[in-house]
Protein backbone atom coordinates (compact mmCIF):
# COMPACT_ATOMS: atom_id res chain seq x y z
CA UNK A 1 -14.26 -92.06 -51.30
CA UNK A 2 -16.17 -89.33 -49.59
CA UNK A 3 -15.16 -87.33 -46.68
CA UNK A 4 -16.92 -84.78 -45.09
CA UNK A 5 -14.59 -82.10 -43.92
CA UNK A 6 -15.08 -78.32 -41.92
CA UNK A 7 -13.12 -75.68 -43.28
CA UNK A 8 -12.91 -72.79 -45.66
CA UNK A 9 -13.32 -74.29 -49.49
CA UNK A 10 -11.12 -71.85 -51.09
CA UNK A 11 -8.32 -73.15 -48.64
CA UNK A 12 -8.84 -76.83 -50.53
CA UNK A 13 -5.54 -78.33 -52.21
CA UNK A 14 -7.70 -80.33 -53.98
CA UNK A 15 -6.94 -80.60 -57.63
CA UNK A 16 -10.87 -79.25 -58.26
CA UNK A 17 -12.85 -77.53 -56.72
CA UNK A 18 -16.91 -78.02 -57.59
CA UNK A 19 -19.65 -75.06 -56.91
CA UNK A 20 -23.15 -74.51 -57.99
CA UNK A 21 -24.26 -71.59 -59.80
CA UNK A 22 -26.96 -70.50 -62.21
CA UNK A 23 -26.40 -69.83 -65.87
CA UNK A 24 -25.68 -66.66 -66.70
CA UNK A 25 -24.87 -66.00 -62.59
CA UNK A 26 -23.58 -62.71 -61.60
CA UNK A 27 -21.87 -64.43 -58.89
CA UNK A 28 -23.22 -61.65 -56.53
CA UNK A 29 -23.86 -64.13 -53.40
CA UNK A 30 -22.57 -66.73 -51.04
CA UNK A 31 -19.90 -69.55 -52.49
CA UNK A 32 -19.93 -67.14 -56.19
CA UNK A 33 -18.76 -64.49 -54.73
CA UNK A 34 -15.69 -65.66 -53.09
CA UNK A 35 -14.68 -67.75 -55.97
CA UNK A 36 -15.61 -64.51 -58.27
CA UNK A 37 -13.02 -62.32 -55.64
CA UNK A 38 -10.32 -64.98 -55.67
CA UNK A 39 -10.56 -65.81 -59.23
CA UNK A 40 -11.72 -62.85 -61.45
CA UNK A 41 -10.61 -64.31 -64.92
CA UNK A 42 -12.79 -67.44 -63.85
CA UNK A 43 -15.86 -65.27 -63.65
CA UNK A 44 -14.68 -63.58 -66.73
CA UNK A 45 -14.32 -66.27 -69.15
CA UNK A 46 -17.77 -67.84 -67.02
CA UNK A 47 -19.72 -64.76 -68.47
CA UNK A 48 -17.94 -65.19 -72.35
CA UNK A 49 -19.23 -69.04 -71.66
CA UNK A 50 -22.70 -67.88 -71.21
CA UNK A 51 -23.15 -65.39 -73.58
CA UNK A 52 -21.52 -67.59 -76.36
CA UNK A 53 -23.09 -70.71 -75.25
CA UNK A 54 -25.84 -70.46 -73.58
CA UNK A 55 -25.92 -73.04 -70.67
CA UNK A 56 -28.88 -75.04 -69.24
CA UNK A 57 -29.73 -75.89 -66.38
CA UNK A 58 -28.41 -79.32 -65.16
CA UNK A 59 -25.00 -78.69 -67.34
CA UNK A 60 -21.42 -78.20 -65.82
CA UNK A 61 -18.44 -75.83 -67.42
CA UNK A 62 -14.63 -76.51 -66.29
CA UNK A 63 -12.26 -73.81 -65.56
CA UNK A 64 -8.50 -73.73 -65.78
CA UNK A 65 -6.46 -71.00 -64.45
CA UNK A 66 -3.02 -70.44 -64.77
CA UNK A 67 -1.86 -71.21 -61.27
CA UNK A 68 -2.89 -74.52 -61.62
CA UNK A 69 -6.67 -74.23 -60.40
CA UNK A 70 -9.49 -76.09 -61.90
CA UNK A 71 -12.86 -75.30 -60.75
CA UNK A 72 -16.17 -76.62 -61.95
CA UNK A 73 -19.50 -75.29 -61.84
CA UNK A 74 -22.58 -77.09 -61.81
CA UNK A 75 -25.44 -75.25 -62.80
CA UNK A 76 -28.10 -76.48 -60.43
CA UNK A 77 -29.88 -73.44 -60.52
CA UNK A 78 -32.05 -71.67 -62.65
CA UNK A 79 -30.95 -69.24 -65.16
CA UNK A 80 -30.96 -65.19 -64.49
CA UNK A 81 -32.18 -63.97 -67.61
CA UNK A 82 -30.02 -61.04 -68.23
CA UNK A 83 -26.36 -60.01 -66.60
CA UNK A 84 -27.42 -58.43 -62.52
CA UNK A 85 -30.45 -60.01 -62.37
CA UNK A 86 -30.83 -62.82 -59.43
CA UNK A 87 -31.02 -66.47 -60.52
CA UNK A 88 -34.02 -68.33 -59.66
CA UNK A 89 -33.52 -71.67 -56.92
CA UNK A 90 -32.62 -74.78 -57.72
CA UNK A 91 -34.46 -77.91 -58.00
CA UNK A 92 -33.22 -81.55 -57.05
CA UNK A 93 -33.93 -82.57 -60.60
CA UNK A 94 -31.15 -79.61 -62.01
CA UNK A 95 -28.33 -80.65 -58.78
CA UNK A 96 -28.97 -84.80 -60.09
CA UNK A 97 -28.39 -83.85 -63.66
CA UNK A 98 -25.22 -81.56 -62.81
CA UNK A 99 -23.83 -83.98 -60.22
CA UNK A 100 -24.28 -86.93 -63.04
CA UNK A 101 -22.32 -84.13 -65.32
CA UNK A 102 -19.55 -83.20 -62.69
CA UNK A 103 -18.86 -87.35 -61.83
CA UNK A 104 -18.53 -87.44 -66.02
CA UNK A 105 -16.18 -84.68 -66.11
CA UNK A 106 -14.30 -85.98 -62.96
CA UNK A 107 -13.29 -89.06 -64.89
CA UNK A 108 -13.03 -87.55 -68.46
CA UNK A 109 -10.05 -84.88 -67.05
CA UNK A 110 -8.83 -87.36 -64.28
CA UNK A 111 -8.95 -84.65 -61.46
CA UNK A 112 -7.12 -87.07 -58.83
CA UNK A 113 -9.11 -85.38 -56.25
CA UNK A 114 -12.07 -83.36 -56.06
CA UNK A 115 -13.63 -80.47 -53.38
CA UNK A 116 -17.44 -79.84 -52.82
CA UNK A 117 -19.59 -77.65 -50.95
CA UNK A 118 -23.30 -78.30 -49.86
CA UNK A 119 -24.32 -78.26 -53.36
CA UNK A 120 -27.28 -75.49 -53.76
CA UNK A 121 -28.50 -74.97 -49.89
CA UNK A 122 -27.33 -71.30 -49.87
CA UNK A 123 -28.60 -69.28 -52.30
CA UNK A 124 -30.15 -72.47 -53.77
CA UNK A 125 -32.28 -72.58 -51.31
CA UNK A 126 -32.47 -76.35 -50.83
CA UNK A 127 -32.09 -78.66 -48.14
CA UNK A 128 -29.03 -80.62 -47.66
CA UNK A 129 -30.88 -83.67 -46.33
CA UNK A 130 -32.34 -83.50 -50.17
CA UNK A 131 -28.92 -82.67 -51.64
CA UNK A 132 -26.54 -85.10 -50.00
CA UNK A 133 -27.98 -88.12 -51.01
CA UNK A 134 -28.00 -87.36 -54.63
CA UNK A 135 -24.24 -86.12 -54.04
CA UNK A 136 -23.69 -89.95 -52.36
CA UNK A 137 -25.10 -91.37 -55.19
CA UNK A 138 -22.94 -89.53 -57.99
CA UNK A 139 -19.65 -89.28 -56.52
CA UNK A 140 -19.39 -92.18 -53.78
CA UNK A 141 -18.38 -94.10 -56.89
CA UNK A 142 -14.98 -92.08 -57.59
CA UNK A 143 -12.30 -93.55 -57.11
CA UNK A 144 -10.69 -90.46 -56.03
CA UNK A 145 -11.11 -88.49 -52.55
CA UNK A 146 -13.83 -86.29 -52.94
CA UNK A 147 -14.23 -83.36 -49.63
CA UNK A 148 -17.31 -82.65 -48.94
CA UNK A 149 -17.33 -78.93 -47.09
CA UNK A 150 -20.32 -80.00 -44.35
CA UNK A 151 -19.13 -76.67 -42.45
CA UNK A 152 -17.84 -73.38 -43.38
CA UNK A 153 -15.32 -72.02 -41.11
CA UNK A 154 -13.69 -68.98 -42.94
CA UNK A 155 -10.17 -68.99 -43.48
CA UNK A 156 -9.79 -72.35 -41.78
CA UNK A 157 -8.05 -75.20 -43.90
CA UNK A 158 -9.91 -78.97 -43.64
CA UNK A 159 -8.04 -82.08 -43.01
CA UNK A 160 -8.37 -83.19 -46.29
CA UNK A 161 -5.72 -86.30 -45.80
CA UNK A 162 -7.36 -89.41 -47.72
């Protein structure tokens, strides 16, 4: 079930939270940032992912901290090639893979609910009527609430009541 809210993500009691990033992100802009402010040892262990792993484009990695958060990034856009350098936009084709990825993951952990942004029309630099169908498509099928932040109001908490 799918609701689009207006709020502040990183107010969201949901038991994930989603965002798009590139691999090997510096987390330098937008969405990143915040999450990188609120959560440093997320953006930590995000860089020993990259360097060890090497991500694609398309992919997801899952967080846990130890208050409980879990937070998911899709990488929907392209990579920055070394640490501080900007990643490049994201295509349609990397946000379907990663959204395919993130409804996968979803079910594998059995995240009873589930928080969103508008998937890669920040820094992304695509356009949500592109984006929100695909996101329709991959996560309408959930049986689980899934927010959908349509609008950012900072520091304001959604109604995110199924």
């Amino acid at each position: 079930m799918i609701r689009y809210v207006t709020g502040d993500l990183l107010k969201s009691k949901a038991a994930a939270i989603a965002h798009g990033v590139a691999p090997n992100d510096s987390f330098n802009q937008g969405l990143a940032h915040a999450l990188r402010e609120a959560w440093p040892a997320m953006y930590k262990d995000f860089r020993h992912y990259c360097q060890t792993k090497h991500p694609k484009s398309g992919g997801v990695w899952t967080w846990g901290g130890v208050d409980g958060v879990r937070m998911i990034a899709l990488f929907t856009q392209e990579a920055a090639y070394d640490h501080g350098s900007k990643p490049g936009k994201a295509t349609t084709a990397h946000v379907n893979h990663a959204l395919k990825a993130l409804a996968a993951e979803v079910r594998k952990e059995g995240f009873k609910s589930l928080a969103v942004p508008r998937f890669a029309t920040g820094v992304g630099g695509l356009d949500w009527n592109d984006v929100k169908p695909l996101v329709e498509h991959h996560l309408a099928d959930l049986d689980i609430p899934v927010y959908v932040y349509e609008h950012y109001v900072a520091g304001q908490s959604a109604d995110e009541t199924a």
